[in-house]
Protein backbone atom coordinates (compact mmCIF):
# COMPACT_ATOMS: atom_id res chain seq x y z
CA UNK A 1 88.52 130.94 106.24
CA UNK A 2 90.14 128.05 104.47
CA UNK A 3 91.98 125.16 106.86
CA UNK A 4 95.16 125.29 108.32
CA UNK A 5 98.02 124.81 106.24
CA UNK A 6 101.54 123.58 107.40
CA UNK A 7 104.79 123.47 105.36
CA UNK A 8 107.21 120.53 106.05
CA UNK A 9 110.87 120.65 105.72
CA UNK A 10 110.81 120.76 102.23
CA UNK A 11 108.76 123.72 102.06
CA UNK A 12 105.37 121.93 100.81
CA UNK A 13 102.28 123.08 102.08
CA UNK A 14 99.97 120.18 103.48
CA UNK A 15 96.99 120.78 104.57
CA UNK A 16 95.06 119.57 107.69
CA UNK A 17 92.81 116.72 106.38
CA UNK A 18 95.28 116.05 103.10
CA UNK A 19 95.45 112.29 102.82
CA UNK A 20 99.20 111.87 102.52
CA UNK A 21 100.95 108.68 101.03
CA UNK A 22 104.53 107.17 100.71
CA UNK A 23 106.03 104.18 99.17
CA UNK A 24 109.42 103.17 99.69
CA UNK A 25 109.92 99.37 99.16
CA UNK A 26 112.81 97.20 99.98
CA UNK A 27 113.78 93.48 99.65
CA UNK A 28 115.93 91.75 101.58
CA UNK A 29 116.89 87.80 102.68
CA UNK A 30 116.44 87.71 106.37
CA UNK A 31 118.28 85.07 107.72
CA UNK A 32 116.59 81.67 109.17
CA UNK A 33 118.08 80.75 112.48
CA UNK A 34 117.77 77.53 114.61
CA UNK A 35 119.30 74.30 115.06
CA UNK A 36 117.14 71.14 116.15
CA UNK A 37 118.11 67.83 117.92
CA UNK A 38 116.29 64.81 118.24
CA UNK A 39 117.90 62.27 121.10
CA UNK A 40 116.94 59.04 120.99
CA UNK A 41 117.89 55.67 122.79
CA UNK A 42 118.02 52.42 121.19
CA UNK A 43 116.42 53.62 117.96
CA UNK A 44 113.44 55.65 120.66
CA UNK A 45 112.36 58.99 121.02
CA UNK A 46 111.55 58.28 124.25
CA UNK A 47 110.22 61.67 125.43
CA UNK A 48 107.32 60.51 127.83
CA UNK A 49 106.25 58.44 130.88
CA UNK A 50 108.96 55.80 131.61
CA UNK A 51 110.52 55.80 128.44
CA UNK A 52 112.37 52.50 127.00
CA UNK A 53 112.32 49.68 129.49
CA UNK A 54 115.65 48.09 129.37
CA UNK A 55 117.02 45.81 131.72
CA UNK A 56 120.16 46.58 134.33
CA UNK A 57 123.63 47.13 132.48
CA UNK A 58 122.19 47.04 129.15
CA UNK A 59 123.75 48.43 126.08
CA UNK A 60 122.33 51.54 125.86
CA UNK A 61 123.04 53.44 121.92
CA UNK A 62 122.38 57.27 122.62
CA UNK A 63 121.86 59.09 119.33
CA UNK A 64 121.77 63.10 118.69
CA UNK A 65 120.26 63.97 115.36
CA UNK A 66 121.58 67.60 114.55
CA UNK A 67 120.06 69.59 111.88
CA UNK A 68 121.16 72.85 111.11
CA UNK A 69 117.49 75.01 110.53
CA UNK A 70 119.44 78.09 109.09
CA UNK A 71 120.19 79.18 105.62
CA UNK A 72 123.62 79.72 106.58
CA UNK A 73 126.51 77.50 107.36
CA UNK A 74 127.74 76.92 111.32
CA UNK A 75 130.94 75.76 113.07
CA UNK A 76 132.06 75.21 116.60
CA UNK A 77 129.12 72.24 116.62
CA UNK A 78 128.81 70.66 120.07
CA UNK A 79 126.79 68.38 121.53
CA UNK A 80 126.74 67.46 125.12
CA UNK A 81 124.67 65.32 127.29
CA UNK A 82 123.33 67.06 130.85
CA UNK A 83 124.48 63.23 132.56
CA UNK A 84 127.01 61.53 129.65
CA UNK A 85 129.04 64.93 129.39
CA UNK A 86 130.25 65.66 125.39
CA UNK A 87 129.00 63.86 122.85
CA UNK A 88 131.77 62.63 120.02
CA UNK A 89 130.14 63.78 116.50
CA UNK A 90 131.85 62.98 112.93
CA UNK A 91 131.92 66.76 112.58
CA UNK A 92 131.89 70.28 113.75
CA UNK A 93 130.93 72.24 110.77
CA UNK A 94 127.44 72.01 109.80
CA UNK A 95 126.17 73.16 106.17
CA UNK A 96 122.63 74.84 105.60
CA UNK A 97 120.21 72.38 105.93
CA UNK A 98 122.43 69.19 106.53
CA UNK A 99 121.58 67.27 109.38
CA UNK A 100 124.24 64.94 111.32
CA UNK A 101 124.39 62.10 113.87
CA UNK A 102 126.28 62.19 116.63
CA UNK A 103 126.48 58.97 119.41
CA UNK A 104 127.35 57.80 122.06
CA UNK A 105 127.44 54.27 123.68
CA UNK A 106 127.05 53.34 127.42
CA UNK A 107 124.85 50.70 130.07
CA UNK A 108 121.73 51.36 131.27
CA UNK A 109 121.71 52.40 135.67
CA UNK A 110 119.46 51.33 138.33
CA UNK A 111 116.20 53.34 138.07
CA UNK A 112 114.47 56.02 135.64
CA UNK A 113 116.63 57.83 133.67
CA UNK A 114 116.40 61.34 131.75
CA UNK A 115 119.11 63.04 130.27
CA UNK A 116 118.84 66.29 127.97
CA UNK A 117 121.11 66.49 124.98
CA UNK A 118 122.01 69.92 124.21
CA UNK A 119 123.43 71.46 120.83
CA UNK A 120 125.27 74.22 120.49
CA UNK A 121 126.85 75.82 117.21
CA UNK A 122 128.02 79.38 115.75
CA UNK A 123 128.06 80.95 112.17
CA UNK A 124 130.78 79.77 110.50
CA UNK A 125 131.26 83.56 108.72
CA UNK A 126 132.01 84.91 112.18
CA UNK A 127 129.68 87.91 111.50
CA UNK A 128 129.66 89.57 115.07
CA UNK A 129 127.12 92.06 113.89
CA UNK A 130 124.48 89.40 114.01
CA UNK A 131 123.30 86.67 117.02
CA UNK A 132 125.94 84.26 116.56
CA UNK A 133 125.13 81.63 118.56
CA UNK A 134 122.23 78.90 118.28
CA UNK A 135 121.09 76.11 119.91
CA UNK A 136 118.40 73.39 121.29
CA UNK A 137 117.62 70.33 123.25
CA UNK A 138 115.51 67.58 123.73
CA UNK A 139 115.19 64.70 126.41
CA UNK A 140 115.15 60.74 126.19
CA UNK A 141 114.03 58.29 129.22
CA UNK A 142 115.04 54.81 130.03
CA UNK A 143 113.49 52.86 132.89
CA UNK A 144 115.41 49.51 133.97
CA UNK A 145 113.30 46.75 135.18
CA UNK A 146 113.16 45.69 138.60
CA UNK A 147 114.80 42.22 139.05
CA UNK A 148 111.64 41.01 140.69
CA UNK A 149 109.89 41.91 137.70
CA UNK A 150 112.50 40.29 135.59
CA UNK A 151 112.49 36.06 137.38
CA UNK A 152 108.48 37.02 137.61
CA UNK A 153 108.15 37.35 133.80
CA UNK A 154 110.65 34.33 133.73
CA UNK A 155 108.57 32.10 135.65
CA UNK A 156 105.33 33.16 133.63
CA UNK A 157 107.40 32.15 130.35
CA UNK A 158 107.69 35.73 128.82
């Protein structure tokens, strides 16, 4: 009256209630993938409420800081603008790690403004067994002052 015993494809018995173990390690360098932007206008990463208040037809400096998060190198770099369209950068290849800035110049509208910059780059090896695309965004605001608001602060002496 002894417990069950089964044999496995190898043709050793195990037991019912046999602790059984295995160890079969392996090491490998898993690949880091992402790609961040930071927008900014006039120097701001203006993100929240009403952003930078600038005043109507102002020189407006839009800047997209692209940093490549992976540990491998990408190509095919763009960088467009959901309102401004694409964004001129020095580059389209982007090392491991290196970070770029890419800009464009224009005058602030009538209003509150938000517009989402959007990156977009491949891996440069062209591996097609792997996701070969990666991207990301982020938002700046401008608000333009009101001309009322502008002779008011005028008159005050601001």
């Amino acid at each position: 009256t002894g417990q069950p015993v089964f044999v496995d494809s190898s043709g050793s018995e195990i037991r019912v209630g046999e602790v059984l173990e295995a160890d079969d390690p392996a090491n490998y360098h898993g690949e880091i993938v992402g790609l961040s932007i930071v927008k900014r206008v006039n120097g701001s990463d203006a993100n929240d409420g009403e952003g930078l208040v600038v005043d109507l037809g102002e020189r407006l400096v839009f800047t997209y800081e692209v940093t490549n998060l992976e540990n491998v190198d990408l190509a095919r770099l763009a960088v467009t603008d959901d309102i401004l369209g694409a964004i001129s950068c020095p580059t389209a290849e982007l090392a491991a790690g290196a970070t770029i800035t890419c800009t464009r110049i224009t005058s602030a509208t009538s209003g509150t403004v938000t517009n989402i910059g959007t990156a977009t780059a491949w891996r440069a090896d062209g591996d097609p067994a792997v996701l070969s695309s990666v991207s990301g965004a982020d938002p700046a605001r401008y608000t333009t002052r009101t001309p009322a608001l502008t002779r008011r602060r005028r008159q005050i002496g601001e």
